[in-house]
Protein backbone atom coordinates (compact mmCIF):
# COMPACT_ATOMS: atom_id res chain seq x y z
CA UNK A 1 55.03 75.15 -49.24
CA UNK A 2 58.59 75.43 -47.69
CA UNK A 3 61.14 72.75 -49.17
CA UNK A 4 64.54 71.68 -47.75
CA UNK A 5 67.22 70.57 -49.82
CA UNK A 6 70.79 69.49 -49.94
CA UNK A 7 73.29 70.99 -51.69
CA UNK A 8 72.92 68.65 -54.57
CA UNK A 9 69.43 69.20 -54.53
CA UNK A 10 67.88 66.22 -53.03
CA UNK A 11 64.86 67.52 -51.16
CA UNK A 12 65.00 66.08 -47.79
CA UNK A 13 61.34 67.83 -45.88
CA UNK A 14 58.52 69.55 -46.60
CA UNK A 15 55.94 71.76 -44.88
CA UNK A 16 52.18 72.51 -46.12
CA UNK A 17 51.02 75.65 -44.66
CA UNK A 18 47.18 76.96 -45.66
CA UNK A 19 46.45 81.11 -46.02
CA UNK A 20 42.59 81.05 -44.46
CA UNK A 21 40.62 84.41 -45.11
CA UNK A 22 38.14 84.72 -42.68
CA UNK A 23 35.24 87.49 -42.99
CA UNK A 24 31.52 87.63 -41.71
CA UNK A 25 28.98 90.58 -41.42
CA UNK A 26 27.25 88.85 -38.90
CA UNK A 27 28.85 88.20 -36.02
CA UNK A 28 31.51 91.40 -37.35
CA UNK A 29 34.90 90.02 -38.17
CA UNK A 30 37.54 90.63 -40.82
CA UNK A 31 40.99 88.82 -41.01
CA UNK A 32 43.48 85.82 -41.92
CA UNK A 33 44.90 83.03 -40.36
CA UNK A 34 47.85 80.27 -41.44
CA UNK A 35 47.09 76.65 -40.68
CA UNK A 36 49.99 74.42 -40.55
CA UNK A 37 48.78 70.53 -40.15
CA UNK A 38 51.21 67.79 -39.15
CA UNK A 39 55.20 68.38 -38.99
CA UNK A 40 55.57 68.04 -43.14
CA UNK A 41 57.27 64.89 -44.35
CA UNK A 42 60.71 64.08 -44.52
CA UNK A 43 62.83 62.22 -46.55
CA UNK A 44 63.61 58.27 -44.77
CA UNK A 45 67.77 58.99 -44.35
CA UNK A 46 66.73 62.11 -41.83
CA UNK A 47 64.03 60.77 -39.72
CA UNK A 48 66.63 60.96 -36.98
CA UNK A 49 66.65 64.80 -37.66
CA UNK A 50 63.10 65.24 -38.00
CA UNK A 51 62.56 68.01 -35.28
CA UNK A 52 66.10 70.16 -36.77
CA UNK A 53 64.52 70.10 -40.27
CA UNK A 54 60.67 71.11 -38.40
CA UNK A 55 62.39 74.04 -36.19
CA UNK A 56 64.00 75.30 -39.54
CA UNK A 57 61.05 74.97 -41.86
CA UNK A 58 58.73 76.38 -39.29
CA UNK A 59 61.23 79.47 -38.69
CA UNK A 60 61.58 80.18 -42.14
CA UNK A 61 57.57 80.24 -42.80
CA UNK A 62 57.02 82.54 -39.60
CA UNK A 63 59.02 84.90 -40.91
CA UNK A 64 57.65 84.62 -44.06
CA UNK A 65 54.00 85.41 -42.85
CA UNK A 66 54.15 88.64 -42.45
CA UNK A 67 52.00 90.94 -40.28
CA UNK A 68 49.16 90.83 -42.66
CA UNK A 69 48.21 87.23 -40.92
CA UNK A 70 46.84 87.40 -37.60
CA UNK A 71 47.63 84.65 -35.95
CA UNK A 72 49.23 81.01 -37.07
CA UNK A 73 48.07 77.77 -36.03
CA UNK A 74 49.99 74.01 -35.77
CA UNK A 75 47.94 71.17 -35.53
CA UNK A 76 47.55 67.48 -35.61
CA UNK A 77 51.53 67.16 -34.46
CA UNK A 78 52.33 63.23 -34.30
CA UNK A 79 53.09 63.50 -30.52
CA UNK A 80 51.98 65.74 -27.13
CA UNK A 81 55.62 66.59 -27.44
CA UNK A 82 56.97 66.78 -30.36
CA UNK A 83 59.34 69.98 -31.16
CA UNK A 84 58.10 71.45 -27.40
CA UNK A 85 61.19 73.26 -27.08
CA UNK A 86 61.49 74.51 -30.74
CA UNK A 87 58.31 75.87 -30.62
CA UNK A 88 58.81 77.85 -27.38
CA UNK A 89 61.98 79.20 -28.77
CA UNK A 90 59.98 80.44 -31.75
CA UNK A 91 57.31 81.88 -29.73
CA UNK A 92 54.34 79.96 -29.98
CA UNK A 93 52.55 79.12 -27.48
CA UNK A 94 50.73 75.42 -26.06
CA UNK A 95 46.84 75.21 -25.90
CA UNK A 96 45.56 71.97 -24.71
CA UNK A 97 43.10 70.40 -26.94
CA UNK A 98 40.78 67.66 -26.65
CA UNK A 99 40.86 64.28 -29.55
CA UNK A 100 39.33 61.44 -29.38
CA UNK A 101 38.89 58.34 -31.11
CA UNK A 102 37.00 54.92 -31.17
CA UNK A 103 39.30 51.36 -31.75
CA UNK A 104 37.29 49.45 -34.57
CA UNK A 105 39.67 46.31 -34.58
CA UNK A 106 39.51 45.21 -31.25
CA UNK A 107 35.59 45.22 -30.32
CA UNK A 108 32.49 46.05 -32.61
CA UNK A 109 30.73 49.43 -32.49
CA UNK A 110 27.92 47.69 -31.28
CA UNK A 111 29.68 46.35 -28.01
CA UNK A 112 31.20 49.96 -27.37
CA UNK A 113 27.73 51.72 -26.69
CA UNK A 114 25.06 51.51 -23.72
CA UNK A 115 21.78 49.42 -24.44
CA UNK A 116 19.71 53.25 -23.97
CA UNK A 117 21.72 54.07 -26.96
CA UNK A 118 21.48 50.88 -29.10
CA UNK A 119 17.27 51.50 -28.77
CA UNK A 120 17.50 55.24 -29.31
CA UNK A 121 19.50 54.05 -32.49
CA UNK A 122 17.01 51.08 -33.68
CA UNK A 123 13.80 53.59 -33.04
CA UNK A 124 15.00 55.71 -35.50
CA UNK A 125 15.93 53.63 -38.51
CA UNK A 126 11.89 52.26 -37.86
CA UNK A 127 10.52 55.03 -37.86
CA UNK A 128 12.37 55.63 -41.70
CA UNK A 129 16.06 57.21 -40.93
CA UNK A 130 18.31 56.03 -43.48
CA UNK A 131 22.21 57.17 -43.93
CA UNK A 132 23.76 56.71 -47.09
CA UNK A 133 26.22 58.13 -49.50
CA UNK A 134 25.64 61.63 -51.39
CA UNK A 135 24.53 60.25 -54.90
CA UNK A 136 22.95 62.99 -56.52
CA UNK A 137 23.82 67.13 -57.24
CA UNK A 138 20.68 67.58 -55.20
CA UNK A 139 22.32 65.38 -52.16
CA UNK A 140 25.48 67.71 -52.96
CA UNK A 141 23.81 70.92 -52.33
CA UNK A 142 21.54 69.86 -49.55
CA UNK A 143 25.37 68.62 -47.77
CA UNK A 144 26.65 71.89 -48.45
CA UNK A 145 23.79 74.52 -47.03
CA UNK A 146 23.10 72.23 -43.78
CA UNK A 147 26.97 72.13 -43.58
CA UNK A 148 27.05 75.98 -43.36
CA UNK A 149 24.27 77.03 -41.95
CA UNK A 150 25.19 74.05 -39.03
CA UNK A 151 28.34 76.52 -38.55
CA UNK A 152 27.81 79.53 -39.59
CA UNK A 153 28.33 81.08 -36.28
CA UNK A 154 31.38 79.96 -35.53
CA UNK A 155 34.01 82.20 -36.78
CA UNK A 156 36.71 79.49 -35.49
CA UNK A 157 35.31 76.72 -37.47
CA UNK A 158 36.42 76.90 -41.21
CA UNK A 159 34.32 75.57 -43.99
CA UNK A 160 36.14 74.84 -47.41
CA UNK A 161 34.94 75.77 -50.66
CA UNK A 162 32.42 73.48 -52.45
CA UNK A 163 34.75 72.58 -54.93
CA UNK A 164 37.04 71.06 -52.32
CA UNK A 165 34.02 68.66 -50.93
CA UNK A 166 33.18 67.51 -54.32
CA UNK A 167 36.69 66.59 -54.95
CA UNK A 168 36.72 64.86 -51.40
CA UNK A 169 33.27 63.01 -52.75
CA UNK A 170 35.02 61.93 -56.13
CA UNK A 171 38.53 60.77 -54.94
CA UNK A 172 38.86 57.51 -53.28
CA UNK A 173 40.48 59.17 -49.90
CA UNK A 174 36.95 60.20 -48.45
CA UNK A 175 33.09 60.04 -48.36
CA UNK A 176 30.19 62.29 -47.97
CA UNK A 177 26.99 60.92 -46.14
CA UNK A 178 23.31 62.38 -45.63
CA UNK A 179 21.14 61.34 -43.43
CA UNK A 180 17.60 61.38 -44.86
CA UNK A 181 13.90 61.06 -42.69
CA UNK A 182 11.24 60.98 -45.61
CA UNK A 183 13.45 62.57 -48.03
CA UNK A 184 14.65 65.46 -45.85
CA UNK A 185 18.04 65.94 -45.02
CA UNK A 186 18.72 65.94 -41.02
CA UNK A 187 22.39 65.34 -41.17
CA UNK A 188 25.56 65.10 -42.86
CA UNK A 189 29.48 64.12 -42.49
CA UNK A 190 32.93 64.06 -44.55
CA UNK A 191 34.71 61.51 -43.43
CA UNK A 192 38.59 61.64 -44.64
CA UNK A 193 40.73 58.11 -45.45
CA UNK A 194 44.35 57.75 -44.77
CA UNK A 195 45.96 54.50 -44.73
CA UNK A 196 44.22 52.22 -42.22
CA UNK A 197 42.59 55.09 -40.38
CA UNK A 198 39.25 57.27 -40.57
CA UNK A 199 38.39 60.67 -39.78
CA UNK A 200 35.10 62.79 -39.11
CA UNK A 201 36.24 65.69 -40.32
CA UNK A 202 32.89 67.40 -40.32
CA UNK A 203 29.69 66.89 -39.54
CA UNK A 204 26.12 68.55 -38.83
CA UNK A 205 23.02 67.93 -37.92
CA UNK A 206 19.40 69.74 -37.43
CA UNK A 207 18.63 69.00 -33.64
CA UNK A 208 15.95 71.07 -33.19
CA UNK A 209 13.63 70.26 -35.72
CA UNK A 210 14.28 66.59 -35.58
CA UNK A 211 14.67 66.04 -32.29
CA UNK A 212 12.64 63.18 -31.99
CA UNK A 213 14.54 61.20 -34.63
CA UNK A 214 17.99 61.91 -32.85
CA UNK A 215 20.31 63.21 -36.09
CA UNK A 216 22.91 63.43 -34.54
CA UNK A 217 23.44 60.28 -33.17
CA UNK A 218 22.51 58.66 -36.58
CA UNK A 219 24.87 60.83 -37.98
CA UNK A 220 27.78 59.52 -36.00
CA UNK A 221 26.99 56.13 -35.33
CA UNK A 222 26.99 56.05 -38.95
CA UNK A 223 30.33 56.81 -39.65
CA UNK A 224 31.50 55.03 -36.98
CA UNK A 225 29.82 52.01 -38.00
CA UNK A 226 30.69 52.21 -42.00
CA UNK A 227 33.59 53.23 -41.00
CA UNK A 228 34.77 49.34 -39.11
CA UNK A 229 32.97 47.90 -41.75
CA UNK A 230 35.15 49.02 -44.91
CA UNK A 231 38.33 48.05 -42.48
CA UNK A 232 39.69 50.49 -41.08
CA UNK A 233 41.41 50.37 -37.41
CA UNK A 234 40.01 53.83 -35.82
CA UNK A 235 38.20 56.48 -36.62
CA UNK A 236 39.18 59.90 -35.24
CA UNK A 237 37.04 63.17 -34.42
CA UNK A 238 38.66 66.31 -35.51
CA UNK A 239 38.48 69.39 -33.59
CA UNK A 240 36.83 68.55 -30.54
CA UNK A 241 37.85 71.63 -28.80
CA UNK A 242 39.48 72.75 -25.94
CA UNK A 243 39.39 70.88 -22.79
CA UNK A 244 36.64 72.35 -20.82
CA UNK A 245 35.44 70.89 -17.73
CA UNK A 246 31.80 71.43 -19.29
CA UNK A 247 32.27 70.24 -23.59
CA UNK A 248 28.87 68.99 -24.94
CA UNK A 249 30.25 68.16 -27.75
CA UNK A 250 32.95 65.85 -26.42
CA UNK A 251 30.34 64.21 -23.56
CA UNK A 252 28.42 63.35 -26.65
CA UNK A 253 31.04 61.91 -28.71
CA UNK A 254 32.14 59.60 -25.79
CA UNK A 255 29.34 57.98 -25.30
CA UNK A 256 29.92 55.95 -28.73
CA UNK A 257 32.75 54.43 -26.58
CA UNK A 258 36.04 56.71 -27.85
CA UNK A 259 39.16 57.37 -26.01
CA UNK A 260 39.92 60.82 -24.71
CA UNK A 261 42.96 61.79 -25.00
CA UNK A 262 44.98 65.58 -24.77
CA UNK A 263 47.36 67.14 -26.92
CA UNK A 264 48.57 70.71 -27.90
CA UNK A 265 47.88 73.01 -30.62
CA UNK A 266 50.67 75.76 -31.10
CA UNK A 267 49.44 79.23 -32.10
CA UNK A 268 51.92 82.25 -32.85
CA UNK A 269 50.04 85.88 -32.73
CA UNK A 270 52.04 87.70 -35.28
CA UNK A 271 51.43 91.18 -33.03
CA UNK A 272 54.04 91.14 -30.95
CA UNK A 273 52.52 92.05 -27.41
CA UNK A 274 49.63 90.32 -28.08
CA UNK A 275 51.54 87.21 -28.28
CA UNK A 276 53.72 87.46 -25.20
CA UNK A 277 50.14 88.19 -23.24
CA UNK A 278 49.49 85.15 -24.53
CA UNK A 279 52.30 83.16 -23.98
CA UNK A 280 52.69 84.03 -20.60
CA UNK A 281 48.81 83.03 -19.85
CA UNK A 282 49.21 79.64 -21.64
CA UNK A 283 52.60 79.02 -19.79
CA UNK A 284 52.78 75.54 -18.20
C-alpha cells in the first residue's frame, strides 16, 4: 500500500498494489508479478489533482519493486486515457485490451439475445440444468477444482486462494454459483458487487463433456440474468483479453447482447532492455 499525506498528516491518496507468485511444473514457469487495479482513491479536496498524486504514488511503488518482480501490471484505470502521459514518462507501456459489458436498466436480458439462443437456453433447464448459489462445503469444493482445473493452463490467468473465495461467498459484496445437471457440477462463476454494478470475475465451465447441455451459456446467462434481477445497472466481464481479430471468448460473450469497448492495460518489465523492446513494439 503506498499512502500520501500532508504535512499535518491528513492522508490525501492511496494505492493497492498485489505481489502475485506464479509457479507451475507443467507448462515450466517460475516467477512474480505486481498487479495494480484502479488509480487508488483520493481524498474529495484533490480530485482536481488526481493524476499528480497517481504519477507520484505509481513512481514511488516502481521503484520500490525491485528486480525480483518481473513485470508490473495496471488495470481497470477509470478512463482509455487516464495518466497516458505519466505512464509513458515512467516507462510503461499501452496494450489494448478488450471489456465488455451488458446494460440491465434499459432493456431485459431476455430482449438482448437472438431467439436460437433463448431455445438453446429453455432446452437445457428441461432437460434438468439448474443454477443456483453454492450452499454446501461440497458445492465449495466442487467450485474450486472445476475453477482450477478450467485454468490450469493458463499461466496468465491467476486463481486466488480458497480462502479468498469463501470470504467472497460469505460477505455481502459477491456470490458464487454452480451450475448442476443431475447433481454434477458443469459450471461455475464469482460474480463481484460494487455499488450499482456487477462483475463476472470468473467463471468455468466443462464443454466437452456436457456439450449437449451448453454450460457455458447457462453459466453466463445466469449471472447476467440474476444479476438485473437483484438491481443492478450492468454487469461487466473481466479480462476478456486482448483484442484479436479472432477472440472466442469475446464472440461468445457478445452474443448475450454486451457492448465492446477498448481500453489499455499498462505493463512495466522491470529488466531494463526487455522493456524498451517492448515499449517500442507497443508504441502508438
Amino acid at each position: 500500500m503506498v499512502t500520501l499525506e500532508t504535512a499535518e498528516g491528513m492522508i490525501v491518496a492511496q494505492m493497492l498494489a498485489l505481489i502475485r507468485y506464479r509457479a507451475s511444473w507443467i507448462p515450466p514457469y517460475l516467477y512474480r508479478h505486481c498487479l495494480i487495479m484502479g488509480e487508488g482513491v483520493y481524498h474529495p479536496d484533490y480530485n482536481e489533482q488526481r493524476v499528480t498524486l497517481f504519477e507520484m504514488m505509481l513512481q514511488r511503488l516502481t521503484s520500490m519493486i525491485g528486480r525480483w518482480t518481473l513485470y508490473i501490471e495496471v488495470s481497470h484505470l477509470s478512463s482509455k486515457m487516464f495518466a497516458y502521459k505519466q505512464l509513458r514518462e515512467l516507462g510503461y507501456f499501452p496494450v489494448r485490451w478488450n471489456s465488455i459489458h451488458n446494460s440491465l436498466h434499459s432493456h431485459t436480458p431476455e430482449e438482448r439475445i437472438s431467439e436460437r439462443l433463448k431455445r438453446r437456453i429453455n432446452q437445457a433447464y428441461e432437460r434438468g440444468v439448474i443454477t443456483d448459489e453454492v450452499s454446501s462445503e461440497d458445492d465449495f469444493r466442487a467450485f474450486i477444482k472445476l475453477l482450477r482445473h478450467h485454468n490450469w493452463l493458463k499461466p496468465k490467468r491467476y486463481i486466488p486462494a480458497d480462502e479468498f473465495f469463501r470470504g467472497l461467498h460469505e460477505s455481502n459484496n459477491g456470490c458464487l454459483y454452480v451450475t448442476r445437471y443431475h447433481g454434477h457440477i458443469i459450471g461455475c462463476s464469482a460474480l463481484v458487487y460494487s455499488e450499482k454494478q456487477s462483475y463476472l470475475w470468473y467463471a468455468a465451465y466443462r464443454r466437452k463433456t456436457y456439450a449437449f447441455l451448453h454450460p457455458a451459456d447457462l453459466t453466463i446467462w445466469h449471472a447476467i440474468n440474476d444479476s438485473h434481477r437483484k438491481g443492478y445497472e450492468h454487469i461487466y466481464f473481466l479480462d476478456v483479453g486482448l483484442p484479436f481479430r479472432k477472440n472466442t471468448f469475446r464472440d461468445f460473450i457478445l452474443r448475450f447482447g454486451g457492448k465492446p469497448t477498448s481500453s489499455y492495460r499498462w505493463f512495466h518489465c522491470t529488466i531494463g532492455w526487455i522493456n524498451n523492446l517492448l515499449s517500442w513494439f507497443y508504441r502508438d
